[in-house]
Protein backbone atom coordinates (compact mmCIF):
# COMPACT_ATOMS: atom_id res chain seq x y z
CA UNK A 1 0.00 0.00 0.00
CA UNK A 2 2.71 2.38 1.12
CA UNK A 3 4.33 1.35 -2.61
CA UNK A 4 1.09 2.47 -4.33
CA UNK A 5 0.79 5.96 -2.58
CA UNK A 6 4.76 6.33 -2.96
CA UNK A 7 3.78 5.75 -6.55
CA UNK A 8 0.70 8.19 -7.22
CA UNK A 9 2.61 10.71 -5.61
CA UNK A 10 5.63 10.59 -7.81
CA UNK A 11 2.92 10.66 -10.91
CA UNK A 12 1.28 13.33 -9.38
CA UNK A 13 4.03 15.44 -8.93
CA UNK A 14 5.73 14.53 -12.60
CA UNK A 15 1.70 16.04 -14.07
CA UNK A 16 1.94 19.02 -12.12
CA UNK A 17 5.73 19.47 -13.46
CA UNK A 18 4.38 18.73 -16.85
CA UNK A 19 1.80 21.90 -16.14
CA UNK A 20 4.47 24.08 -14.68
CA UNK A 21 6.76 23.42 -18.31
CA UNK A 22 3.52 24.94 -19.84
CA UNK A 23 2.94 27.77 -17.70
CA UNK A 24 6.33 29.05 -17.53
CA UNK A 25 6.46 29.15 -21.42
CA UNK A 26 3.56 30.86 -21.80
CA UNK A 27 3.90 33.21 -19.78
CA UNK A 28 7.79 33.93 -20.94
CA UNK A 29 6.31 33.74 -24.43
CA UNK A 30 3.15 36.17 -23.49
CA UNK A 31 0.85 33.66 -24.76
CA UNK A 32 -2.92 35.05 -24.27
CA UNK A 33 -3.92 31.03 -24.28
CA UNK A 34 -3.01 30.37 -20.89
CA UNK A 35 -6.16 28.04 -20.43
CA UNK A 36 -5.95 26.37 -23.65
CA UNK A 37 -4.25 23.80 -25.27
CA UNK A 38 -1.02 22.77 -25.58
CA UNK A 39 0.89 23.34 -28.69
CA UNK A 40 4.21 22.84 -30.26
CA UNK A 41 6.50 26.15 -29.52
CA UNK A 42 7.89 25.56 -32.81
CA UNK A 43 5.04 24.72 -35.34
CA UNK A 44 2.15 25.49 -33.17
CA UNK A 45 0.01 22.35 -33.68
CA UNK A 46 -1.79 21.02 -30.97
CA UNK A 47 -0.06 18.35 -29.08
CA UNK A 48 -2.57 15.01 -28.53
CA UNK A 49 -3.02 13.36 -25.46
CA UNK A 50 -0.35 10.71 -26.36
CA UNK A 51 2.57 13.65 -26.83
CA UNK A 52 1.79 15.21 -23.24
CA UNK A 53 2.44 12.21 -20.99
CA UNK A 54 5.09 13.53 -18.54
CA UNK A 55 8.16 11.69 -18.56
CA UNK A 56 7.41 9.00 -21.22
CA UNK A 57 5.92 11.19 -24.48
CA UNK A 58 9.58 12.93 -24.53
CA UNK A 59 11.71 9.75 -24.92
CA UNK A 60 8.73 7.58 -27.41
CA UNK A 61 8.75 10.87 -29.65
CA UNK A 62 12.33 10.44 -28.91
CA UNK A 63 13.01 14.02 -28.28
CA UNK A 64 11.30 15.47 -31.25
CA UNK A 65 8.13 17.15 -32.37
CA UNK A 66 6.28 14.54 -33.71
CA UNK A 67 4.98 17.07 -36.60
CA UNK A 68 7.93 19.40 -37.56
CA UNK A 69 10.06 16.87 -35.96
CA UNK A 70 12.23 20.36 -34.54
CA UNK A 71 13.89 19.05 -31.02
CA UNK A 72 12.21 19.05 -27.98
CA UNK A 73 14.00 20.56 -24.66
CA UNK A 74 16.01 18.51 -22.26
CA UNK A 75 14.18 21.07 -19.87
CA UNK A 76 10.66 19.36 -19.89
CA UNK A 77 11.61 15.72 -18.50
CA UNK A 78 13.74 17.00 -16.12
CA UNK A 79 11.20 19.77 -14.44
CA UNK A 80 8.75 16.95 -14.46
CA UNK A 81 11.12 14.52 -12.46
CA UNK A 82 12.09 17.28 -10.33
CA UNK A 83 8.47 18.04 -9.14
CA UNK A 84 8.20 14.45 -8.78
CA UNK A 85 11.15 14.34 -6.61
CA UNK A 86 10.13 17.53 -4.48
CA UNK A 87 6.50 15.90 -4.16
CA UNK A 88 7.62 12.66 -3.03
CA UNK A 89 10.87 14.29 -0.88
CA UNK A 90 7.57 16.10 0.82
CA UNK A 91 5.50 13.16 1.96
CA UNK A 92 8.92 11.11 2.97
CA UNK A 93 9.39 13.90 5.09
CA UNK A 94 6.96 14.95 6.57
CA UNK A 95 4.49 12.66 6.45
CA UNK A 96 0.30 13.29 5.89
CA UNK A 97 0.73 16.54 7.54
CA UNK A 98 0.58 20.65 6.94
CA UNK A 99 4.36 20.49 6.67
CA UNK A 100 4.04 18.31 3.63
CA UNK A 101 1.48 20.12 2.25
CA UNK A 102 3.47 23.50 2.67
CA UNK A 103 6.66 22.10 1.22
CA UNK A 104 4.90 20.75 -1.62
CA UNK A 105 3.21 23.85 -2.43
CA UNK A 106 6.36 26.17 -1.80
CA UNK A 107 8.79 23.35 -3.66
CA UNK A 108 6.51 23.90 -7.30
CA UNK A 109 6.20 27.60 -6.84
CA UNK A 110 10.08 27.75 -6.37
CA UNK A 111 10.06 24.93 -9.23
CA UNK A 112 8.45 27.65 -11.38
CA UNK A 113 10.65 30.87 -10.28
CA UNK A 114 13.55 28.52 -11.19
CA UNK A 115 12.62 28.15 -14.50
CA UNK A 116 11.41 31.31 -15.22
CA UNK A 117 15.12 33.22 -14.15
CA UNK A 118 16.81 30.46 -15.35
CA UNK A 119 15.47 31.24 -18.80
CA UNK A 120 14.33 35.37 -18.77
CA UNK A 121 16.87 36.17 -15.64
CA UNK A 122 13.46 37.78 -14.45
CA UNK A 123 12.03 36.36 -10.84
CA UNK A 124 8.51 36.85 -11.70
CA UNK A 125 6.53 39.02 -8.63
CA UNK A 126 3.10 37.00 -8.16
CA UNK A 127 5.22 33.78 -8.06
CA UNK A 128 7.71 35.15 -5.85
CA UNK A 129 5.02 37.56 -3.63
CA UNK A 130 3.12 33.99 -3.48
CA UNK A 131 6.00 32.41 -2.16
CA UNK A 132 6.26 35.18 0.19
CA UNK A 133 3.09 35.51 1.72
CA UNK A 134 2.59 31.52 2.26
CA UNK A 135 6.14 31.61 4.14
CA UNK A 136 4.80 34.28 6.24
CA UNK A 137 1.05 32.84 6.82
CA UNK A 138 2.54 29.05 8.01
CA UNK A 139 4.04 31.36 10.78
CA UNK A 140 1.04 31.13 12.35
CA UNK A 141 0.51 27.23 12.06
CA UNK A 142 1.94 24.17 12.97
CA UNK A 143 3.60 22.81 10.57
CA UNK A 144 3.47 18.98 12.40
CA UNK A 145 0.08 19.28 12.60
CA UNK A 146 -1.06 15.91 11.25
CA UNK A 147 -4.15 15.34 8.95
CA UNK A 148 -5.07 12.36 10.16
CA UNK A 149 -4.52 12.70 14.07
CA UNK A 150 -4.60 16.57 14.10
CA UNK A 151 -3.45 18.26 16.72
CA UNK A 152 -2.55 22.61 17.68
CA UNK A 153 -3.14 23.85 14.42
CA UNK A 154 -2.48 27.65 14.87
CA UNK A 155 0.86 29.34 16.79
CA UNK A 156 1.75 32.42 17.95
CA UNK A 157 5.16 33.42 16.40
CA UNK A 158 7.98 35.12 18.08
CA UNK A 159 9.29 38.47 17.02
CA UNK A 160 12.61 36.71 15.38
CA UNK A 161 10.79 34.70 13.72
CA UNK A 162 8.48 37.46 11.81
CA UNK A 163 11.72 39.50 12.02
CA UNK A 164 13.53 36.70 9.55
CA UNK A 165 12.47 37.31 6.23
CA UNK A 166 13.81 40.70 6.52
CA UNK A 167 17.08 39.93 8.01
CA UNK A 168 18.04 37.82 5.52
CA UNK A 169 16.64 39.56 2.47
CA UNK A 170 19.47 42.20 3.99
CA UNK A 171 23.00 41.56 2.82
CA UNK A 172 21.32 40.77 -0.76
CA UNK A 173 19.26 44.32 -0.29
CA UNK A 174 23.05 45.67 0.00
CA UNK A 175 24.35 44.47 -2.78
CA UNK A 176 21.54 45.40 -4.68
CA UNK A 177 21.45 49.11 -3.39
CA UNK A 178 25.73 49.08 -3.38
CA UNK A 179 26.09 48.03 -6.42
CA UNK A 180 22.62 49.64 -7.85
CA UNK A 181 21.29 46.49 -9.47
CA UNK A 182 24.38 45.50 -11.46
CA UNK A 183 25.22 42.94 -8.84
CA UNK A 184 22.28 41.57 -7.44
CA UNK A 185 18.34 41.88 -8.70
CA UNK A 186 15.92 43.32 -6.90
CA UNK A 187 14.07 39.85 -7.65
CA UNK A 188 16.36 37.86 -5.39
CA UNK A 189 15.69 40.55 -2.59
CA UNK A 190 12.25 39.50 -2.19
CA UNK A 191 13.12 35.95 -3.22
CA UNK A 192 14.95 36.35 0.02
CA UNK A 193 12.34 37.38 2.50
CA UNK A 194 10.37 34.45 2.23
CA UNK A 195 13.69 32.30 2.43
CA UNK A 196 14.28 33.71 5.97
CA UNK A 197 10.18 33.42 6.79
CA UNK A 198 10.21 29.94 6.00
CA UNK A 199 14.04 29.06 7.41
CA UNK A 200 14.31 31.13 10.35
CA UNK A 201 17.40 33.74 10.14
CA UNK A 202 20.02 30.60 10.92
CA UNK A 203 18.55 28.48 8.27
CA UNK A 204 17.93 31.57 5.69
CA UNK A 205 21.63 32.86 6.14
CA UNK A 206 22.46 29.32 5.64
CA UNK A 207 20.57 28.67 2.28
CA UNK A 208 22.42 31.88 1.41
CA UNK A 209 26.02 30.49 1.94
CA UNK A 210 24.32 27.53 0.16
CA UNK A 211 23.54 29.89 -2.85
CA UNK A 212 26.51 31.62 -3.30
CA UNK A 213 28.50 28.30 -2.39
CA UNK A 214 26.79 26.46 -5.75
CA UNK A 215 26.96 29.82 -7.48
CA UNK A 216 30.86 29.94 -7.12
CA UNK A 217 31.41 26.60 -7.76
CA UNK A 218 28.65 26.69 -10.89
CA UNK A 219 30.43 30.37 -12.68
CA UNK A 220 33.78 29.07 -12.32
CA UNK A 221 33.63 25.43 -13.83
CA UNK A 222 31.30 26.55 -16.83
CA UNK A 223 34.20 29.22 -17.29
CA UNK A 224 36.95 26.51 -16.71
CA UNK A 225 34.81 24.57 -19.15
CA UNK A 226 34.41 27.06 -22.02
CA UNK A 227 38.12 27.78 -21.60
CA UNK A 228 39.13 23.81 -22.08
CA UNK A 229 36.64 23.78 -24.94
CA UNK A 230 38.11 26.61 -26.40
CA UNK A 231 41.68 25.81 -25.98
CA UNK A 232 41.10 22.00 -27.74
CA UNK A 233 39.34 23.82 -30.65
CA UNK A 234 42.59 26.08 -31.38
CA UNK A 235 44.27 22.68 -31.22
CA UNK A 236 41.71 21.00 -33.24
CA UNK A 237 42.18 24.30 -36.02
CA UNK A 238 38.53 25.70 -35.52
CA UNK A 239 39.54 28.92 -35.33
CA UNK A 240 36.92 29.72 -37.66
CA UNK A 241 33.95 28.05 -35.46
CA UNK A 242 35.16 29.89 -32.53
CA UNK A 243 35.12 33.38 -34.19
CA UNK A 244 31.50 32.48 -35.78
CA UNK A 245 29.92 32.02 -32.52
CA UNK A 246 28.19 34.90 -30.90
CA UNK A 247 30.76 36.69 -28.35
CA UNK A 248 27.19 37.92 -26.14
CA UNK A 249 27.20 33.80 -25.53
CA UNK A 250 30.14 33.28 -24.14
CA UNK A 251 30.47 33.39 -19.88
CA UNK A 252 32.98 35.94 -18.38
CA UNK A 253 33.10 37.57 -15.09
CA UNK A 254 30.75 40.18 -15.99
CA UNK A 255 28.50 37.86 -17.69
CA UNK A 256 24.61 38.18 -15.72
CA UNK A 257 24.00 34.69 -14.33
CA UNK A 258 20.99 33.97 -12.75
CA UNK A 259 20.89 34.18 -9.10
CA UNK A 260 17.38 33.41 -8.01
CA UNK A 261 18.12 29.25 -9.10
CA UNK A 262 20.72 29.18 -6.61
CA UNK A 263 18.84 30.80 -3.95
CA UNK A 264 16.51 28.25 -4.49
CA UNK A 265 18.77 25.35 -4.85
CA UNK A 266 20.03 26.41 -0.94
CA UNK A 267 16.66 26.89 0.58
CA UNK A 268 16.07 23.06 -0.75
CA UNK A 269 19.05 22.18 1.18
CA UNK A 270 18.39 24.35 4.31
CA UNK A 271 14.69 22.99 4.51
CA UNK A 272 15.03 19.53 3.87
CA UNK A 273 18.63 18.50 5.40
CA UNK A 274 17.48 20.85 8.50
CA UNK A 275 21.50 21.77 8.33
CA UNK A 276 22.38 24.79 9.37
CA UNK A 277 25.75 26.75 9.23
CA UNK A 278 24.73 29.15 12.07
């Protein structure tokens, strides 16, 4: 039984995923169908049934449009596993409870902010003000209270605790103001107040080190990368390829990278390992 509901969850989570995919493009595409059909981005017909099946349409149309045949995004399988991760990471968790509900919730609207910056480097505000106000509401309930046996639902919060979305939206509010906006968004400001709402000021100023740990260690091997690739092409004699590609593509150090994924990628840490550097 536990197998089955382990199961629907998983499939659960890889539809929603499947949904978010579609949302995210439409809205980065400023689609007016938001409630209609899916179609191809390329040739616009309307996908059938068969071609949206998360997970399994990608690899039987073998990565291609099944009418243009124009290739389909490495993006789409891998949000849908990843909300059927976060989905099934919830329940293992925390069980049938408002905590697993919560993280659930706050893991796909997160799912969707990382998409959207990862593509636009835009947070988008009524995902990230949504994220916001939930972190701040589930101050006021218990987060072990248990569907099934229930329980104290509501809680009175302290003042730190109100106090921590602020605090830790700080130091990034710096380097946004410091550096006016060249450094940091304004996006990952108020990506940050919910972080510290829904960590607590030790766990939000750890998913920060988190986020600028993976940042770092992200920036620096795609530019160690591109330099190897670059190097073994001049060996190779494709000088010419090199000087054909688009110079606004390559990384440098001044190259805009999108913060907001990391930020997310450390509050997954912070919330679900329950490590904290602080």
């Amino acid at each position: 039984m536990e197998t089955l509901i382990l199961v629907a969850i998983f499939i659960l989570g890889t539809i929603l995923g499947s949904g978010l995919n579609a949302l995210a493009w439409r809205v980065e595409t400023e689609q007016t169908w938001i409630r209609g059909r899916s179609r191809c981005p390329h040739c616009r017909h309307t996908l059938a049934w068969w071609e949206l099946l998360p997970l399994l349409s990608f690899f039987l149309l073998r990565r291609r449009c099944h009418q243009c045949q124009q290739p389909i995004s490495w993006q789409y399988p891998l949000v849908e596993l990843a909300a059927g991760g976060l989905l099934l990471l919830s329940y293992t968790t925390f069980g049938f409870s408002i905590g697993s509900i919560f993280a659930a919730l706050v893991g796909l609207l997160l799912l969707f902010i990382y998409i959207y910056d990862g593509n636009t480097l835009v947070i988008p505000n009524p995902a990230v003000w949504a994220f916001n106000l939930l972190a701040l509401a589930v101050l006021f309930i218990n987060l072990d209270y248990a569907l099934v046996s229930g329980g104290e639902f509501f809680v009175l919060p302290g003042g730190w605790a109100l106090a921590a979305g602020p605090l830790v939206a700080a130091p990034l509010f710096a380097i946004w103001f410091f550096s006016r906006g060249r450094a940091m968004g304004f996006g990952d400001v108020k990506l940050a107040l919910g972080i510290g709402w829904s960590l607590g000021i030790t766990g939000g100023l750890s998913a920060l080190t988190y986020a600028f740990w993976i940042g770092a260690i992200v920036s620096l091997g795609l530019l160690a990368f591109q330099r190897l690739w670059k190097s073994s092409s001049l060996k190779a004699g494709e000088q010419h390829t090199i000087e054909a590609a688009d110079s606004s593509t390559r990384l440098t150090m001044k190259s805009a990278v999108p913060f907001g994924p990391f930020l997310i990628l450390g509050w997954l840490i912070a919330f679900f390992s329950s490590i904290t550097l602080f």
